[in-house]
Protein backbone atom coordinates (compact mmCIF):
# COMPACT_ATOMS: atom_id res chain seq x y z
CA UNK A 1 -139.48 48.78 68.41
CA UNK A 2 -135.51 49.07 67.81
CA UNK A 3 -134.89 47.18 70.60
CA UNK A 4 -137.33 44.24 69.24
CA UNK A 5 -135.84 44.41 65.79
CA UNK A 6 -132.50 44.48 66.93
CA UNK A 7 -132.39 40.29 67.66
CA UNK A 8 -132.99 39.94 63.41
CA UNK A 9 -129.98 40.60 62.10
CA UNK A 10 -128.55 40.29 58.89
CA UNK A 11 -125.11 40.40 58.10
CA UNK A 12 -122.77 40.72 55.06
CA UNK A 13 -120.62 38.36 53.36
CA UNK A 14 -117.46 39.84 50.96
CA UNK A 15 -117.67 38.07 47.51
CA UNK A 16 -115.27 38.39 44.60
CA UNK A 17 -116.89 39.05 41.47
CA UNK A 18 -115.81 36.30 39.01
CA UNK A 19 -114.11 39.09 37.10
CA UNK A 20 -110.95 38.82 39.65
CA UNK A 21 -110.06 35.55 39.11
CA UNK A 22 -108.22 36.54 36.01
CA UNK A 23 -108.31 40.46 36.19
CA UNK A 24 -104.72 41.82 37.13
CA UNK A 25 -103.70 44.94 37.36
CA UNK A 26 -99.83 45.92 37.12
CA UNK A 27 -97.56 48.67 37.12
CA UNK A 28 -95.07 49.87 34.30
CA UNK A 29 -92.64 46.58 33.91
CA UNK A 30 -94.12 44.57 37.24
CA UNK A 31 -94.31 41.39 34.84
CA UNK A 32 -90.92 41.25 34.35
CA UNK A 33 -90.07 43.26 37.89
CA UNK A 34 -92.39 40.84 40.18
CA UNK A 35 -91.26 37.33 41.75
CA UNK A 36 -89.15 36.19 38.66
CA UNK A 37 -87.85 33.76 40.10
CA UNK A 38 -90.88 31.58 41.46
CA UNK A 39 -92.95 29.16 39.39
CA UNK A 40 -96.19 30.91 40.20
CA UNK A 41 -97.07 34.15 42.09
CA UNK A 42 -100.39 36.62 43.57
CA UNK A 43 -101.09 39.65 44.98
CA UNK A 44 -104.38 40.29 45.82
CA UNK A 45 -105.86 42.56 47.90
CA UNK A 46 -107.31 40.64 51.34
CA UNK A 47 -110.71 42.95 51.95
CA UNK A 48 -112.27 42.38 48.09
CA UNK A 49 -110.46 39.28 46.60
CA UNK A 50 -108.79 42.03 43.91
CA UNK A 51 -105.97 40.29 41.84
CA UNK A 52 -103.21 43.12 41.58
CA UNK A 53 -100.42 40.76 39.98
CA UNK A 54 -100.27 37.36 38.78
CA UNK A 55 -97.95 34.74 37.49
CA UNK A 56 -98.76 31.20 36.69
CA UNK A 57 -101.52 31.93 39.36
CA UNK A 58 -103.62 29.37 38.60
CA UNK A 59 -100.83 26.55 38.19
CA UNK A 60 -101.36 23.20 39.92
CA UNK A 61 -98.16 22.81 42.22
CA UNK A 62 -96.93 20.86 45.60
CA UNK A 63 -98.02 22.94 48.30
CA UNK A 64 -95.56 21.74 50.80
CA UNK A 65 -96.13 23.25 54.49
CA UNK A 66 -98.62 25.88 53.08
CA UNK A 67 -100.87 23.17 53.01
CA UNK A 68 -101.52 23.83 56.82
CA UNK A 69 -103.34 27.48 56.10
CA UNK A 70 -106.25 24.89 55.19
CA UNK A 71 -105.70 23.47 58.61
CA UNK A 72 -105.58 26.32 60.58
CA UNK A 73 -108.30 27.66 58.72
CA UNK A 74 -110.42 24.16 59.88
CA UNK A 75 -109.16 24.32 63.26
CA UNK A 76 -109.97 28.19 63.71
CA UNK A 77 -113.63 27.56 62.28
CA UNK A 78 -114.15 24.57 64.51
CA UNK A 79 -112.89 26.72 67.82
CA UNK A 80 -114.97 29.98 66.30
CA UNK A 81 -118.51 27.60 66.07
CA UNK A 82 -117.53 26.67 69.67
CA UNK A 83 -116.73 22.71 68.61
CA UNK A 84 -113.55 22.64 70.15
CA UNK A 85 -111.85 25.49 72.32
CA UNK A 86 -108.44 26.75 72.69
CA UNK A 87 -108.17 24.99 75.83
CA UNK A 88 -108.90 21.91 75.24
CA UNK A 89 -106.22 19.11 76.03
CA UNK A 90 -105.64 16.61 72.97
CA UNK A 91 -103.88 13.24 73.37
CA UNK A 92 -101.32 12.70 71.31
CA UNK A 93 -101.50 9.71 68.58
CA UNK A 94 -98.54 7.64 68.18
CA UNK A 95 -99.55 7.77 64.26
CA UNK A 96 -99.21 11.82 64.91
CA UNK A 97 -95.76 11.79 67.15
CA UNK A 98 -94.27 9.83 64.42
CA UNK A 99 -94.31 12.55 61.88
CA UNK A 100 -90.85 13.59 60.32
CA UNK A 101 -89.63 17.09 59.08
CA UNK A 102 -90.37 19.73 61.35
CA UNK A 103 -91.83 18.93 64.42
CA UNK A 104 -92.03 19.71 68.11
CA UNK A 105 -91.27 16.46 68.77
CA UNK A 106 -94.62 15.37 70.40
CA UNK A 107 -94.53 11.78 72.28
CA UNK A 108 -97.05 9.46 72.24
CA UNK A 109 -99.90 9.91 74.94
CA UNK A 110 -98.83 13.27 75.54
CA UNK A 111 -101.39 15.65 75.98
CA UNK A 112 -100.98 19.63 75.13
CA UNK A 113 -103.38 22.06 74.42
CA UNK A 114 -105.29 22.67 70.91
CA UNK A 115 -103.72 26.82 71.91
CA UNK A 116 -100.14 25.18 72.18
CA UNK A 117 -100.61 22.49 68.80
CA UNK A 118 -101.87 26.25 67.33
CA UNK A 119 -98.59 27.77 68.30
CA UNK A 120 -96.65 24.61 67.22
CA UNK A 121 -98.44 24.63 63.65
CA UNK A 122 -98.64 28.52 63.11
CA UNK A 123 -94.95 29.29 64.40
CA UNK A 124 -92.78 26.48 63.94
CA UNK A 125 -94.89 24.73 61.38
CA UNK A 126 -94.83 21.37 63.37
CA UNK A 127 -96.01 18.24 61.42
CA UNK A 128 -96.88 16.22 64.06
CA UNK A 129 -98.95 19.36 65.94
CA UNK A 130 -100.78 19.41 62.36
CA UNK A 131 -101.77 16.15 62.33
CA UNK A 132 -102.64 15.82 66.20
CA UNK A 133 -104.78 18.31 65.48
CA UNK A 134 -106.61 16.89 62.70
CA UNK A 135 -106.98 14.00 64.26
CA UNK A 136 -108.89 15.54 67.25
CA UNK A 137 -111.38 17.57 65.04
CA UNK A 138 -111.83 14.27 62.43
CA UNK A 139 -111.44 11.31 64.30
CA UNK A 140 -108.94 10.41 62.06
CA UNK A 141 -106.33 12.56 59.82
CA UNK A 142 -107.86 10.80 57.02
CA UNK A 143 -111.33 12.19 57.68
CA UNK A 144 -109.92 15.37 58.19
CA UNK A 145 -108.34 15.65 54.92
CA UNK A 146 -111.64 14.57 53.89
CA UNK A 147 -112.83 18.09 55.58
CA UNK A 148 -109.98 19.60 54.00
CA UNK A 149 -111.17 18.87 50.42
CA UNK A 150 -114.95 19.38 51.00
CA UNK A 151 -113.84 22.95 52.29
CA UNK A 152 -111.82 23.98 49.29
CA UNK A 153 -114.61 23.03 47.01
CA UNK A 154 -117.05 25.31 49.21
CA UNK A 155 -114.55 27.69 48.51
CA UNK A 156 -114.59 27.26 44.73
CA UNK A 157 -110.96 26.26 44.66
CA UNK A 158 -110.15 24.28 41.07
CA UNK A 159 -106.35 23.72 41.06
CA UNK A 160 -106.30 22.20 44.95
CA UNK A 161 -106.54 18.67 46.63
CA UNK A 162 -104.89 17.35 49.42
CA UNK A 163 -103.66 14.16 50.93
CA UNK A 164 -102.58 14.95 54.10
CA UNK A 165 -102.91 17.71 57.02
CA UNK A 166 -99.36 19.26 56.67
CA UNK A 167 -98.41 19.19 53.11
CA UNK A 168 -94.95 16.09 53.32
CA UNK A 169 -94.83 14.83 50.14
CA UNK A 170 -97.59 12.68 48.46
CA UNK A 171 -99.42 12.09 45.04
CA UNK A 172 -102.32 13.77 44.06
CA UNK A 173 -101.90 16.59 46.60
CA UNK A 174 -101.20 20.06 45.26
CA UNK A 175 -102.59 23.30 44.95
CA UNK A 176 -101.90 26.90 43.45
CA UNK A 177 -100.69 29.79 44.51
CA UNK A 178 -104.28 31.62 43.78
CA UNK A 179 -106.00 29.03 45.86
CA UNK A 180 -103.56 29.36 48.65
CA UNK A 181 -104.71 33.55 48.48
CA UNK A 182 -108.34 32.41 48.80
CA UNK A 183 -107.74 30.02 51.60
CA UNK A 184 -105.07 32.56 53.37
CA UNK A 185 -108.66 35.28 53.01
CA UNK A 186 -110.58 33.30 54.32
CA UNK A 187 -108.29 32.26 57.52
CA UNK A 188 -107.89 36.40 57.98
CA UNK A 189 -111.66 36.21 58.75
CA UNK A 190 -110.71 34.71 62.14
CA UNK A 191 -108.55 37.97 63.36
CA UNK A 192 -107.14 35.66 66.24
CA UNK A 193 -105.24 33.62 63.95
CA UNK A 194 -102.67 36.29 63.50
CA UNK A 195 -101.87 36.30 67.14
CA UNK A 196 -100.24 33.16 66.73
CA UNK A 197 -99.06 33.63 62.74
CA UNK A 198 -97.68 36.92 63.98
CA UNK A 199 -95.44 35.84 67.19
CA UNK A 200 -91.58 35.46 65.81
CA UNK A 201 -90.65 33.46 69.01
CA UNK A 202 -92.74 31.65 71.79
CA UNK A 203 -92.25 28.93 73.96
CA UNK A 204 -93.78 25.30 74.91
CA UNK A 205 -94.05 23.37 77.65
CA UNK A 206 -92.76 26.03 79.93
CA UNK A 207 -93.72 24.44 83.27
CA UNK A 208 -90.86 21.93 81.83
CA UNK A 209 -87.13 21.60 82.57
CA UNK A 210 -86.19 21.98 79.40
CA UNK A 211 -89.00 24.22 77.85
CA UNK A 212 -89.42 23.99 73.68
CA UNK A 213 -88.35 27.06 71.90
CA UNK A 214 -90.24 28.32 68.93
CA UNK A 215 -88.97 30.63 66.17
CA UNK A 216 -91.00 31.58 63.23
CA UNK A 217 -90.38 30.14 59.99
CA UNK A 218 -91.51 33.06 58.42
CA UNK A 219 -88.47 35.61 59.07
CA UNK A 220 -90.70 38.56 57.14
CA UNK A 221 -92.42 38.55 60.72
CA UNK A 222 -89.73 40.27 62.02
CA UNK A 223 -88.34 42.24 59.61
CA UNK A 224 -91.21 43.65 56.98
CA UNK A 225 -93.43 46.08 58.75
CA UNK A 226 -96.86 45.38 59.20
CA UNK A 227 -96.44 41.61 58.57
CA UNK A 228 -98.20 39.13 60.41
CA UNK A 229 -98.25 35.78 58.86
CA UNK A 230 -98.87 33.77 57.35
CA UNK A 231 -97.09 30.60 56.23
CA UNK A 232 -94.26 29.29 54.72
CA UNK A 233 -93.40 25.95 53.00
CA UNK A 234 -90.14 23.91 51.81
CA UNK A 235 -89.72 20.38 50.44
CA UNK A 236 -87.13 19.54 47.50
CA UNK A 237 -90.19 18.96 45.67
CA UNK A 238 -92.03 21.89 46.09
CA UNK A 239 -88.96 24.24 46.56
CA UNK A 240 -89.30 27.62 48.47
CA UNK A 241 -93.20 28.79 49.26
CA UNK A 242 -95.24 31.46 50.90
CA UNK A 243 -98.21 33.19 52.02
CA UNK A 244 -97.66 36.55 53.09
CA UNK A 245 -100.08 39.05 54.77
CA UNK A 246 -99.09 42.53 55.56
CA UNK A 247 -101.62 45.30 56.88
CA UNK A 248 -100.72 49.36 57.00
CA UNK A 249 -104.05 51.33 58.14
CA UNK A 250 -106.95 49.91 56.20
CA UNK A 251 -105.19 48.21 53.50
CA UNK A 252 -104.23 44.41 54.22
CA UNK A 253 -102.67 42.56 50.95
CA UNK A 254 -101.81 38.66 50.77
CA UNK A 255 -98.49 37.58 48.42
CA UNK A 256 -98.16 33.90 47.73
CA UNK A 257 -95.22 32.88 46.06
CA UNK A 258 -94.69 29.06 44.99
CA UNK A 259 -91.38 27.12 43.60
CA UNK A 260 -88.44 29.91 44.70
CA UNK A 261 -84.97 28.69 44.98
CA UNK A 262 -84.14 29.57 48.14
CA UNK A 263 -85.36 31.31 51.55
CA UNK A 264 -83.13 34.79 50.76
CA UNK A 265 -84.80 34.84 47.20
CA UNK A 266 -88.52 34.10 48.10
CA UNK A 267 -88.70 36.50 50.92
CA UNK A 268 -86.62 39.61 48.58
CA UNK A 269 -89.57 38.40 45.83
CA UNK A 270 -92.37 38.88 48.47
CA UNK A 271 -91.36 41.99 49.91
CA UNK A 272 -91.07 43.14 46.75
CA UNK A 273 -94.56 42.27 46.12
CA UNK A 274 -96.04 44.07 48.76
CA UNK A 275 -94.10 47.10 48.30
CA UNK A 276 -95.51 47.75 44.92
CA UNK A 277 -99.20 47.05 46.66
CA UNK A 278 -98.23 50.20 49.36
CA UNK A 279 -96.41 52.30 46.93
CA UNK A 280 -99.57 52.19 44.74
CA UNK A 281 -102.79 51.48 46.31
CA UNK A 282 -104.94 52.74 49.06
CA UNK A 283 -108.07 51.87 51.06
CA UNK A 284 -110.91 53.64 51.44
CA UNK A 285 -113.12 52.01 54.77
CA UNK A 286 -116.50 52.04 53.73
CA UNK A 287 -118.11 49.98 56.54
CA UNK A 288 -116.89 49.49 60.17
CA UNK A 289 -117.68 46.28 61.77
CA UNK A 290 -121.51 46.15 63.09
CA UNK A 291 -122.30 49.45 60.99
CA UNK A 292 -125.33 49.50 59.65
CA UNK A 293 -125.45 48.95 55.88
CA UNK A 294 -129.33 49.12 54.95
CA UNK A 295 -132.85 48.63 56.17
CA UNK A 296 -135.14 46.32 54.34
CA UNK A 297 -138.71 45.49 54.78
CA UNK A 298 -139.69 41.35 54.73
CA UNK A 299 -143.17 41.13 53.13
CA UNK A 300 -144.95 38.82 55.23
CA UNK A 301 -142.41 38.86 57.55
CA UNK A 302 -142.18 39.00 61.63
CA UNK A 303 -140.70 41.58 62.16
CA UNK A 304 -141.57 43.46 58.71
CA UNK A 305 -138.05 45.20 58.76
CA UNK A 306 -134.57 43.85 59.46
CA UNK A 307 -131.40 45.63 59.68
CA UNK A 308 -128.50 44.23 57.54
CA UNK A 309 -125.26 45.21 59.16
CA UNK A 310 -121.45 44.62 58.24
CA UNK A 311 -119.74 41.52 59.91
CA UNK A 312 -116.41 42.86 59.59
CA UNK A 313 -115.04 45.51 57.86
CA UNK A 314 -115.16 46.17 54.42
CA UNK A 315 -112.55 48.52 52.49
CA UNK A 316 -112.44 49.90 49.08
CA UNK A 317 -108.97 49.42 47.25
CA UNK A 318 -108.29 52.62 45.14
CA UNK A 319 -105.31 53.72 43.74
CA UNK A 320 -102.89 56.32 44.99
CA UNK A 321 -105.05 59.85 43.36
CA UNK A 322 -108.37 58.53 43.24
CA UNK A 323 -111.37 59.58 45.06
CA UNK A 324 -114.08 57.95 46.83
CA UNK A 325 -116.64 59.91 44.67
CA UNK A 326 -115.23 58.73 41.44
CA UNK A 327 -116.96 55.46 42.25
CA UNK A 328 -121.11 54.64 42.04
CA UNK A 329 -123.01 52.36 44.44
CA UNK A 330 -125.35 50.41 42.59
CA UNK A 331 -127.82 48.07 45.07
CA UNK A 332 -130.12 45.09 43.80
CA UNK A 333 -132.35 43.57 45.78
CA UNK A 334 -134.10 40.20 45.11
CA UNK A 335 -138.01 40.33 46.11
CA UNK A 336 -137.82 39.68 50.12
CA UNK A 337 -140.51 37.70 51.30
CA UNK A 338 -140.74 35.59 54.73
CA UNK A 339 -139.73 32.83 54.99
CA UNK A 340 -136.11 33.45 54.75
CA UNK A 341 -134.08 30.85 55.71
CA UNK A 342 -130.11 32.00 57.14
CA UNK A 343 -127.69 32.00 54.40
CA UNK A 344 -129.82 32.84 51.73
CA UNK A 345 -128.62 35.88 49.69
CA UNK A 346 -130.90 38.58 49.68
CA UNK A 347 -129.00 41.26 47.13
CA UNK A 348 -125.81 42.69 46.47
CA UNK A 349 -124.24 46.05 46.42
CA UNK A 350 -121.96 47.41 43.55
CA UNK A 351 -118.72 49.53 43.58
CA UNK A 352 -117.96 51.05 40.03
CA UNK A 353 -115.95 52.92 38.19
CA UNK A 354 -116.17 53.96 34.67
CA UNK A 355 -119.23 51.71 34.64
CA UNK A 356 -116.84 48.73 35.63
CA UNK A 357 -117.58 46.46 38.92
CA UNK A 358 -114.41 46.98 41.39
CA UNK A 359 -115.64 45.29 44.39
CA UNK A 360 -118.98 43.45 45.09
CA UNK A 361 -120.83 42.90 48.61
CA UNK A 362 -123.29 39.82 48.95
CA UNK A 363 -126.45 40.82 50.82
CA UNK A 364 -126.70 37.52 53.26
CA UNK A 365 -129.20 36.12 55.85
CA UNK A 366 -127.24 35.77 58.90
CA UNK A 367 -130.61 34.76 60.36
CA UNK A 368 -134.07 32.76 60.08
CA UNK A 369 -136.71 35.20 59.33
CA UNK A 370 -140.25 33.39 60.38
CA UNK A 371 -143.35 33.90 58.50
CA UNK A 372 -145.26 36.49 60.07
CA UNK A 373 -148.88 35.01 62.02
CA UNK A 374 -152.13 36.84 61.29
CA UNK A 375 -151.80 39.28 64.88
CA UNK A 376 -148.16 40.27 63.45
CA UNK A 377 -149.16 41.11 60.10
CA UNK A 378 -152.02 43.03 61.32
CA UNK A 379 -149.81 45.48 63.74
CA UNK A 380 -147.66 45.67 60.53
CA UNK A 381 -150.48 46.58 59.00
CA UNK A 382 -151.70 49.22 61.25
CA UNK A 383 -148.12 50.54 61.71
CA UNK A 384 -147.66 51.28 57.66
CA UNK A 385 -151.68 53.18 57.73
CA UNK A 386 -151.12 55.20 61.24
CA UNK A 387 -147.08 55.66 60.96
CA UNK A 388 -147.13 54.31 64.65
CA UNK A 389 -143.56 55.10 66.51
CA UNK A 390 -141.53 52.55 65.83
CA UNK A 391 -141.84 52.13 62.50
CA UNK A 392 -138.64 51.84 60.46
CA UNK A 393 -139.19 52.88 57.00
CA UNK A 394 -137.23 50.64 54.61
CA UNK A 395 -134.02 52.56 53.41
CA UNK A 396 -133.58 52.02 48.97
């Protein structure tokens, strides 16, 4: 009966407890110590959402080339859903080759790979890659920044909206720095993005004469251990920006900084940040990807149990001294009765400490339960009287 329960899965979702937005959490003299030269600044821990320093977070500013984590995430969610793939070729616009700034200097009717635009966006921030590529997922850049915006609001952002695909100047589009955190999460959930985010130097067009050489714009890649991505940003307008992402065993941090006044200074102010998330904090990995997190029975259901596991892994962020068993689980469950429809949240599981929430896991539907017919509920039926093998007891 394992075997037949194991096509009804369920599967987890990591949610931030509306408590982080504004909860921060800072060492002796990090206000004054942390990025004091940008106009806004976060640190937040990448597995629960956790703010661990702040600065004008929540400030509406020009995004510049940061903007693009928003297309990368769309482009990675549209290859991951199987819409487009890697390989496809994409014919270049001769809207798209005209882009200024930085660019790989794409000509019109040229056709290269959605993997090579990737490499073009990720490492060398290339407009015109960014805007090929939103053209080929939206028909038209303008219905992709359409996409764009519809996706920041699913993502609860309140201090973002764009104009464009790869963040060149223009009114109304701006975001802030704890937006770009969310959006630079939620990117992280595609763990092949960092294979291009991470590369320092790359090539295209190498069946060329005169192959195109890529360096990262993000120089941390090199240089800052454990860094891989994610994006950096420059216009007069918007000054120096970045998002930063840096792992070291479980523990995976993002620092955005917005507004510094030069390259040298932002990346100093970053690796600064991050520091002070390594020199403090730990993770704890509660749940391996695939691992089982609980058993549940569906009343009326077919089958009558289903098996919620973890989607990805899911970490605890302690500080340096604590223990695991200074924190409580606390599980609710909402009453689970067939139909369930995928997506629908079925509980939630609590981390505290001190009687305070530190992380939060959504319970979600990763699949359609169906109502169970009268033959079904009548095996169920017998199963729960005659304890027939098979039988999964529902874990509380």
């Amino acid at each position: 009966m394992l075997k037949k329960f194991s096509r009804f899965i369920l599967s987890i979702s990591v949610t931030l407890p509306l408590m982080f937005a504004h909860t921060t959490a800072f060492a002796e003299g990090a206000e004054t110590d942390l990025a004091p030269n940008s106009l806004s600044a976060v640190l937040i821990d990448a597995s629960t959402g956790k703010v661990l320093f702040e600065k004008n977070s929540h400030k509406p500013l020009p995004p510049a080339s940061i903007t693009k984590l928003m297309t990368m995430l769309l482009v990675m969610e549209a290859v991951d859903e199987g819409k487009i793939s890697l390989k496809d070729q994409v014919r270049v616009s001769e809207y798209a080759a005209s882009m200024g700034g930085t660019q790989i200097f794409l000509e019109p009717g040229e056709q290269m790979s959605v993997h090579d635009l990737l490499k073009g966006v990720a490492i060398a921030s290339a407009n015109d890659a960014s805007v090929a590529l939103a053209e080929y997922i939206g028909g038209t850049e303008e219905n992709f920044v359409a996409m764009m915006n519809k996706r920041a609001s699913e993502l609860g952002l309140k201090n973002t909206h764009f104009q464009n695909s790869n963040g060149l100047p223009a009114d109304n589009h701006y975001s802030s720095a704890y937006d770009i955190a969310i959006i630079s999460r939620e990117l992280l959930k595609h763990p092949r993005i960092t294979q291009y985010t991470g590369v320092y130097q790359d090539y295209l067009r190498q069946n060329s004469k005169k192959p195109f050489w890529l360096v990262n714009t993000n120089k941390l890649v090199r240089f800052y251990p454990g860094l891989d991505g994610l994006k950096t940003g420059f216009t007069s307008e918007a000054r120096f920006c970045l998002s930063a992402t840096a792992q070291r065993k479980h523990l995976r941090v993002i620092a955005v900084v917005m507004g510094e006044p030069d390259a040298k200074t932002r990346n100093k102010e970053v690796s600064d940040m991050l520091d002070y998330a390594f020199n403090r904090y730990t993770s704890h990995l509660l749940y391996k990807k695939g691992a089982v997190i609980a058993e549940k029975a569906i009343e009326k259901g077919d089958p009558g149990v289903v098996r919620i596991r973890a989607n990805q892994p899911f970490s605890l962020l302690m500080e340096k001294g604590e223990k695991i068993s200074d924190y409580q689980q606390k599980w609710e469950w909402r009453k689970l009765k067939a139909p369930i429809s995928k997506g629908d949240v079925l509980g939630k599981v609590q981390f505290l400490k001190d009687g305070k929430v530190e992380a939060e896991l959504e319970l979600v539907s990763a699949v359609d339960v169906q109502k169970a017919n009268l033959w079904s509920s009548l095996k169920q039926v017998l199963k729960d009287v005659f304890y027939l093998p098979g039988n999964i007891r529902e874990q509380d």
